[in-house]
Protein backbone atom coordinates (compact mmCIF):
# COMPACT_ATOMS: atom_id res chain seq x y z
CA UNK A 1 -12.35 -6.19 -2.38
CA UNK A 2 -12.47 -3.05 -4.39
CA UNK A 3 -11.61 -3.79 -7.97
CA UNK A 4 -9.81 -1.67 -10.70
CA UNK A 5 -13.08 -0.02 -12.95
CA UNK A 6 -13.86 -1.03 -16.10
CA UNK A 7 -11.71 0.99 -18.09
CA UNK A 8 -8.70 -1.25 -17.15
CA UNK A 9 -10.29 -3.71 -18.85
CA UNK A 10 -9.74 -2.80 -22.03
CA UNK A 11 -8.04 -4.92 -24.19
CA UNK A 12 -9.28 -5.32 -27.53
CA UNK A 13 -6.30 -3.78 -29.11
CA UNK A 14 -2.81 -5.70 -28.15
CA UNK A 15 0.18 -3.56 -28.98
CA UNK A 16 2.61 -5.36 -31.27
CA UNK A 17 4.69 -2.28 -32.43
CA UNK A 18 8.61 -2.64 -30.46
CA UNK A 19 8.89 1.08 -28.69
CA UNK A 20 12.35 1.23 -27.22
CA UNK A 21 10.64 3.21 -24.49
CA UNK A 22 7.86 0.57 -23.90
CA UNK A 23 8.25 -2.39 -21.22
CA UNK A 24 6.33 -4.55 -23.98
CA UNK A 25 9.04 -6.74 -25.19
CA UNK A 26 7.91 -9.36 -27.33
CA UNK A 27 5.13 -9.85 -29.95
CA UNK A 28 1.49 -10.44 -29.45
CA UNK A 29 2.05 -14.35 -30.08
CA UNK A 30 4.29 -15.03 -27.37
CA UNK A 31 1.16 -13.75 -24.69
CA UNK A 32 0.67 -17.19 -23.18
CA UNK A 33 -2.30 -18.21 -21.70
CA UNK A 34 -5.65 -16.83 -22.41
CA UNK A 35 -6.35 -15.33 -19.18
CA UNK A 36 -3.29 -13.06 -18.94
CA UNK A 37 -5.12 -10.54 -21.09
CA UNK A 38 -8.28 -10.72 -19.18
CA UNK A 39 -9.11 -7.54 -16.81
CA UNK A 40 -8.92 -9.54 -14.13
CA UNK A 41 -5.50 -10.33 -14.55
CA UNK A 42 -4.63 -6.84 -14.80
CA UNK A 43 -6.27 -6.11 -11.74
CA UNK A 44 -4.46 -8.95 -9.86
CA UNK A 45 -1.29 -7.18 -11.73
CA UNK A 46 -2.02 -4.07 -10.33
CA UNK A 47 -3.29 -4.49 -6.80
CA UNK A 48 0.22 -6.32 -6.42
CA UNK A 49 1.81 -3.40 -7.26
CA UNK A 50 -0.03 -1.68 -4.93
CA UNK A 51 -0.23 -4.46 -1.59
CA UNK A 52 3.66 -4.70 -2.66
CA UNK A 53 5.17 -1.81 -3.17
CA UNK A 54 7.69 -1.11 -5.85
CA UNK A 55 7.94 -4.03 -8.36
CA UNK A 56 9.72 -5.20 -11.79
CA UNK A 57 7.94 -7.42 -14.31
CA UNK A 58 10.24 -10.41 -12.98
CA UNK A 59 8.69 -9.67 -9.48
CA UNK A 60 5.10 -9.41 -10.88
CA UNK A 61 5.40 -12.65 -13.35
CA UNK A 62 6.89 -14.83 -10.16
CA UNK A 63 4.21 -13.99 -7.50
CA UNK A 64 1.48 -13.63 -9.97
CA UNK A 65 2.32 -17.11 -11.79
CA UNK A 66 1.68 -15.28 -15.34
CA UNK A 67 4.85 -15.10 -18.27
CA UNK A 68 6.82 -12.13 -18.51
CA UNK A 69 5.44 -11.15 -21.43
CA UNK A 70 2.02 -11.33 -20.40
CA UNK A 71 3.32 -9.24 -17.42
CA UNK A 72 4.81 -6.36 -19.51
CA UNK A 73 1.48 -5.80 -21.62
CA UNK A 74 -0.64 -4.82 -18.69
CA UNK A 75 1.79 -2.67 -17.08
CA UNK A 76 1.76 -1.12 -20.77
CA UNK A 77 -1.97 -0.74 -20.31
CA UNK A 78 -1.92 -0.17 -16.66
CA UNK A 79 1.36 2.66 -17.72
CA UNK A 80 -1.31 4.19 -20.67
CA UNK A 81 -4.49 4.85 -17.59
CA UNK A 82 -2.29 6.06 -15.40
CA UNK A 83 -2.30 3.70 -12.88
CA UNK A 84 0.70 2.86 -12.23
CA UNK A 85 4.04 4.91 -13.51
CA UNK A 86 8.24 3.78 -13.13
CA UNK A 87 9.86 4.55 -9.95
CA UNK A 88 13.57 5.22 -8.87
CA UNK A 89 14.82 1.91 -7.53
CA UNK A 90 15.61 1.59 -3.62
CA UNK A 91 18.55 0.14 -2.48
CA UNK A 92 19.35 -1.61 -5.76
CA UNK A 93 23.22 -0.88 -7.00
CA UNK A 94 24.04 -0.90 -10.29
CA UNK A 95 23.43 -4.69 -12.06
CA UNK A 96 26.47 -5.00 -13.72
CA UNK A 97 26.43 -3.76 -17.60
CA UNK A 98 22.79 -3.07 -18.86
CA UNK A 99 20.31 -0.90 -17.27
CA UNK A 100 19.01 -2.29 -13.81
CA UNK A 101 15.09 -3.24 -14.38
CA UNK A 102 12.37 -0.83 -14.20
CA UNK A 103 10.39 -0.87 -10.96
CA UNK A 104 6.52 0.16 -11.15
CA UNK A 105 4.74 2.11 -8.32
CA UNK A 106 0.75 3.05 -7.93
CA UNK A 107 0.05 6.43 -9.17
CA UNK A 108 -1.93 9.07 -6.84
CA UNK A 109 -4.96 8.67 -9.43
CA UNK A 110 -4.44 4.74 -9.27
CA UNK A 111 -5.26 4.57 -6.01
CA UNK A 112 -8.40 6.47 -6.86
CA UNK A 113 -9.08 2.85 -8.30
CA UNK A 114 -8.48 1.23 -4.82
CA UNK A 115 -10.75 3.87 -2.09
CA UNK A 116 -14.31 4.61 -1.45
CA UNK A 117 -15.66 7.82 -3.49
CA UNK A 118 -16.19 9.51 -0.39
CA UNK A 119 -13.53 11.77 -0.10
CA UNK A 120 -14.47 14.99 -0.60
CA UNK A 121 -17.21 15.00 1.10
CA UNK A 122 -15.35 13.54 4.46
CA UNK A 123 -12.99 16.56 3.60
CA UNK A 124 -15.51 19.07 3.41
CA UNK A 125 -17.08 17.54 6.70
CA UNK A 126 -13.95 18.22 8.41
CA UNK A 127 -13.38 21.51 7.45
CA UNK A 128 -16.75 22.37 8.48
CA UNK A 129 -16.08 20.83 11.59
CA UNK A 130 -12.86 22.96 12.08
CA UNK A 131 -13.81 26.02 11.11
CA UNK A 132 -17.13 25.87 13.47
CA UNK A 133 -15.77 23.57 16.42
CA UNK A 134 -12.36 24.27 16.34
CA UNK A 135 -9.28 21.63 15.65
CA UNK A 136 -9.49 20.28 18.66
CA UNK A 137 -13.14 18.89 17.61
CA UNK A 138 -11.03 17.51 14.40
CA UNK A 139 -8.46 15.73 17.23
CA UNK A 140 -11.72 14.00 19.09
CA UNK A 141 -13.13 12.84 15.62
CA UNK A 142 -9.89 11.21 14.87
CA UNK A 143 -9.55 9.73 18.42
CA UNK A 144 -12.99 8.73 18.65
CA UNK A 145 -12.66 6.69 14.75
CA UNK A 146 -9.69 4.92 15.93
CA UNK A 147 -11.03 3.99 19.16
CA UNK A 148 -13.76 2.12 17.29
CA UNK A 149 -10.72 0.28 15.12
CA UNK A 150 -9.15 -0.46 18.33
CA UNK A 151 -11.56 -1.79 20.35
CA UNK A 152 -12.49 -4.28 17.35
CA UNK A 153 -8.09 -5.53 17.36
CA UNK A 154 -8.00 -5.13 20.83
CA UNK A 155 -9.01 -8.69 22.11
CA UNK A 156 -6.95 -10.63 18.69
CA UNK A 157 -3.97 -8.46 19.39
CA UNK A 158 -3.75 -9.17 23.25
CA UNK A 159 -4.24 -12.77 22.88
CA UNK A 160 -0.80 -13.27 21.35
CA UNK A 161 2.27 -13.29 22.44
CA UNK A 162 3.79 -9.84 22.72
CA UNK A 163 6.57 -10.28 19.66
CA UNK A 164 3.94 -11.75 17.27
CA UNK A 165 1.51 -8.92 18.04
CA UNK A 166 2.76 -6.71 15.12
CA UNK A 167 2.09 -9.54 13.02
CA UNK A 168 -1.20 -9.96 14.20
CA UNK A 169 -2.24 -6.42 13.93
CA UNK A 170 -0.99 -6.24 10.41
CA UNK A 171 -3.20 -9.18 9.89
CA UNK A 172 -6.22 -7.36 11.66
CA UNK A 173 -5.49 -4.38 9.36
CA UNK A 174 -5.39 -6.47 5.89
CA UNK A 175 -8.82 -7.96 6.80
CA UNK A 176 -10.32 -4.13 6.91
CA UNK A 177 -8.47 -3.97 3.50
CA UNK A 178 -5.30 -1.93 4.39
CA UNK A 179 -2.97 -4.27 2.64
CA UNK A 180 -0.70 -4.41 5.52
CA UNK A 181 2.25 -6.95 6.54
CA UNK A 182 5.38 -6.73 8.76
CA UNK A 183 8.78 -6.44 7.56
CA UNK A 184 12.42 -6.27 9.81
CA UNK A 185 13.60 -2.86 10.84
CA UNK A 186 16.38 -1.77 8.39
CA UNK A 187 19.85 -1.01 9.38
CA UNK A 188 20.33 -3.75 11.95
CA UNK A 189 17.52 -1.90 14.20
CA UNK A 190 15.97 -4.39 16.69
CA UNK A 191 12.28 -4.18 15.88
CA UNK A 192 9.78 -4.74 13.29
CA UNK A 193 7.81 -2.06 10.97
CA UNK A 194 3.99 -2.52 10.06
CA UNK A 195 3.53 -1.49 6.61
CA UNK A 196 0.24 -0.36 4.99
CA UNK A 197 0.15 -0.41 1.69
CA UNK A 198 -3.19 1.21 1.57
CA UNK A 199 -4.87 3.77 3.27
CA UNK A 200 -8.65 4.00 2.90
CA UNK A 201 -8.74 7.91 4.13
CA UNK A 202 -4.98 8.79 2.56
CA UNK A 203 -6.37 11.66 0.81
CA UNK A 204 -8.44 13.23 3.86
CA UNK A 205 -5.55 12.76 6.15
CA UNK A 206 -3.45 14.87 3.80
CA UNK A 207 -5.40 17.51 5.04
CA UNK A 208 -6.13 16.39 8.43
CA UNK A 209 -2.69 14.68 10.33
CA UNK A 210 -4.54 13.92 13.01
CA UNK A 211 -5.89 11.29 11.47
CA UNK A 212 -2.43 9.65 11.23
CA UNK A 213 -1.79 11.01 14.66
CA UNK A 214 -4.54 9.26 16.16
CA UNK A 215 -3.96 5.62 14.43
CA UNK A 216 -0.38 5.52 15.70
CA UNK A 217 -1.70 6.52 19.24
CA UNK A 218 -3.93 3.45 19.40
CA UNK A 219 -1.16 0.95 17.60
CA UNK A 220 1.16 1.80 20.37
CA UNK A 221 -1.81 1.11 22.81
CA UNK A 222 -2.49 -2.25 21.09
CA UNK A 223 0.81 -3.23 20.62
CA UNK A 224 1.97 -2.11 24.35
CA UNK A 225 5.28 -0.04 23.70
CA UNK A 226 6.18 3.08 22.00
CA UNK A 227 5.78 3.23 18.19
CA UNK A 228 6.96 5.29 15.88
CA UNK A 229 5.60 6.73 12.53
CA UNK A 230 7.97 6.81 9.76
CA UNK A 231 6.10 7.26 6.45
CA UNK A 232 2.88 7.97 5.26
CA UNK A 233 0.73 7.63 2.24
CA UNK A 234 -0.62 10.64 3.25
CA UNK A 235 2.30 12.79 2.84
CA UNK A 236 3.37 11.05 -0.49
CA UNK A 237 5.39 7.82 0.92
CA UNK A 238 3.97 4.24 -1.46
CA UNK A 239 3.66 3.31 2.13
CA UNK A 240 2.67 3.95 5.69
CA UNK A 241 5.29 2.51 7.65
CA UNK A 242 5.00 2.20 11.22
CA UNK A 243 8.51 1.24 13.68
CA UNK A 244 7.99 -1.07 16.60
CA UNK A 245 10.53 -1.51 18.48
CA UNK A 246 11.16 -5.32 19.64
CA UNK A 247 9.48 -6.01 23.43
CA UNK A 248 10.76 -7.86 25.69
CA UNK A 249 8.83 -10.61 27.79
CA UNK A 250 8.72 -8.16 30.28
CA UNK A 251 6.82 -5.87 28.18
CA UNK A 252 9.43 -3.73 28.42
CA UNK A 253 11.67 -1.96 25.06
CA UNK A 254 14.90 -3.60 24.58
CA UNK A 255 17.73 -1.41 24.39
């Protein structure tokens, strides 16, 4: 597990000062146990955020077994690096009289914090592969990476029953560290989605789609029925969000 760097970790001044604009709502003596001001609290506080998706403090404090309080001072901290920043809630009416509570999302440079430093130089590798091979050399790199991530889910995925495969693959996909689980198809849509909340090669495949491409290709393969990508980290979704469609014992699509 990749952790957040050091300079989340740094904690040796607690904010006491009440900024109407701050989610820090009570005083430094009300921060609870010891450990919720360690770095590796924080951490835990913000790879939540980012195997979760959008959060509030109340969200955070429940799963994370920590005081609200504790809570709101790192996402002050984790707010000051950059980490993490407020997001526009989804699907979440108006709370009666007050404002609704703030909801936290992973910055672009957070998840900096989260992939290999390899990046750029995969980029560049691509390009040079492009401009020298042609895309359709870019298409056969993508193919031929997946195929290796396929052949490894291959034998877990086929071994269960077809309408828990898309749990298994999610499963499959946490344990290579793409933060993955299954949720129900919105709108009354018979189905499941797979959703990643982390991408290991997000900001290569912002240049290179086929990357995407290619990893949908082979979860439709694995997961015997037509799939269909709806989101990407890659183009700026929180998460990559993959529609399967609910299969029959048949192995065919229901209607």
């Amino acid at each position: 597990m990749v952790g957040v760097p050091g300079e989340l970790g740094n904690i040796d001044v607690v904010k006491t000062v009440r900024d109407p604009n701050s989610v820090t709502e009570a005083p430094a003596r009300d921060l609870g146990p010891v450990e919720d001001v360690t770095a590796g609290t924080r951490e835990k506080v913000a790879r939540a955020i980012l195997e979760n998706g959008r959060s509030t403090a109340a969200d955070l404090a429940a799963q994370l077994d920590l005081t609200p309080a504790a809570v709101r001072r790192h996402l002050d901290a984790l707010l000051a690096d950059g980490v993490i920043e407020e997001a526009e809630p989804r699907g979440q009416a108006h709370r009666g009289r007050g404002r609704p509570a703030k909801v936290f999302v992973v910055t672009d440079a957070g998840r900096h914090h989260f992939v290999q430093a390899y990046d750029d130089l995969a980029a560049s590798a691509l390009r040079f592969l492009a401009e020298t091979a042609g895309v359709h050399a870019v298409e056969q790199f993508a193919a031929r990476r997946v195929a290796e991530l396929e052949e490894r889910y291959r034998r877990v995925v086929e071994q269960a029953d077809p309408a828990d495969r898309p749990a298994v693959l999610a499963e499959a996909l946490s344990a290579d560290g793409y933060a993955a689980s299954i949720k129900p198809a919105p709108g009354g849509a018979l189905g499941e989605q797979v959703c990643q909340h982390h991408c290991p090669v997000a900001h290569v495949a912002e240049q290179f789609p086929q990357l995407c491409e290619a990893e949908t290709q082979a979860f439709a393969r694995l997961l015997g029925t037509h799939v269909q990508r709806l989101a990407t980290i890659a183009h700026g979704d929180g998460v990559c969000t993959t529609y399967v469609p609910t299969v029959a014992t048949t192995g065919r699509t229901t209607s």
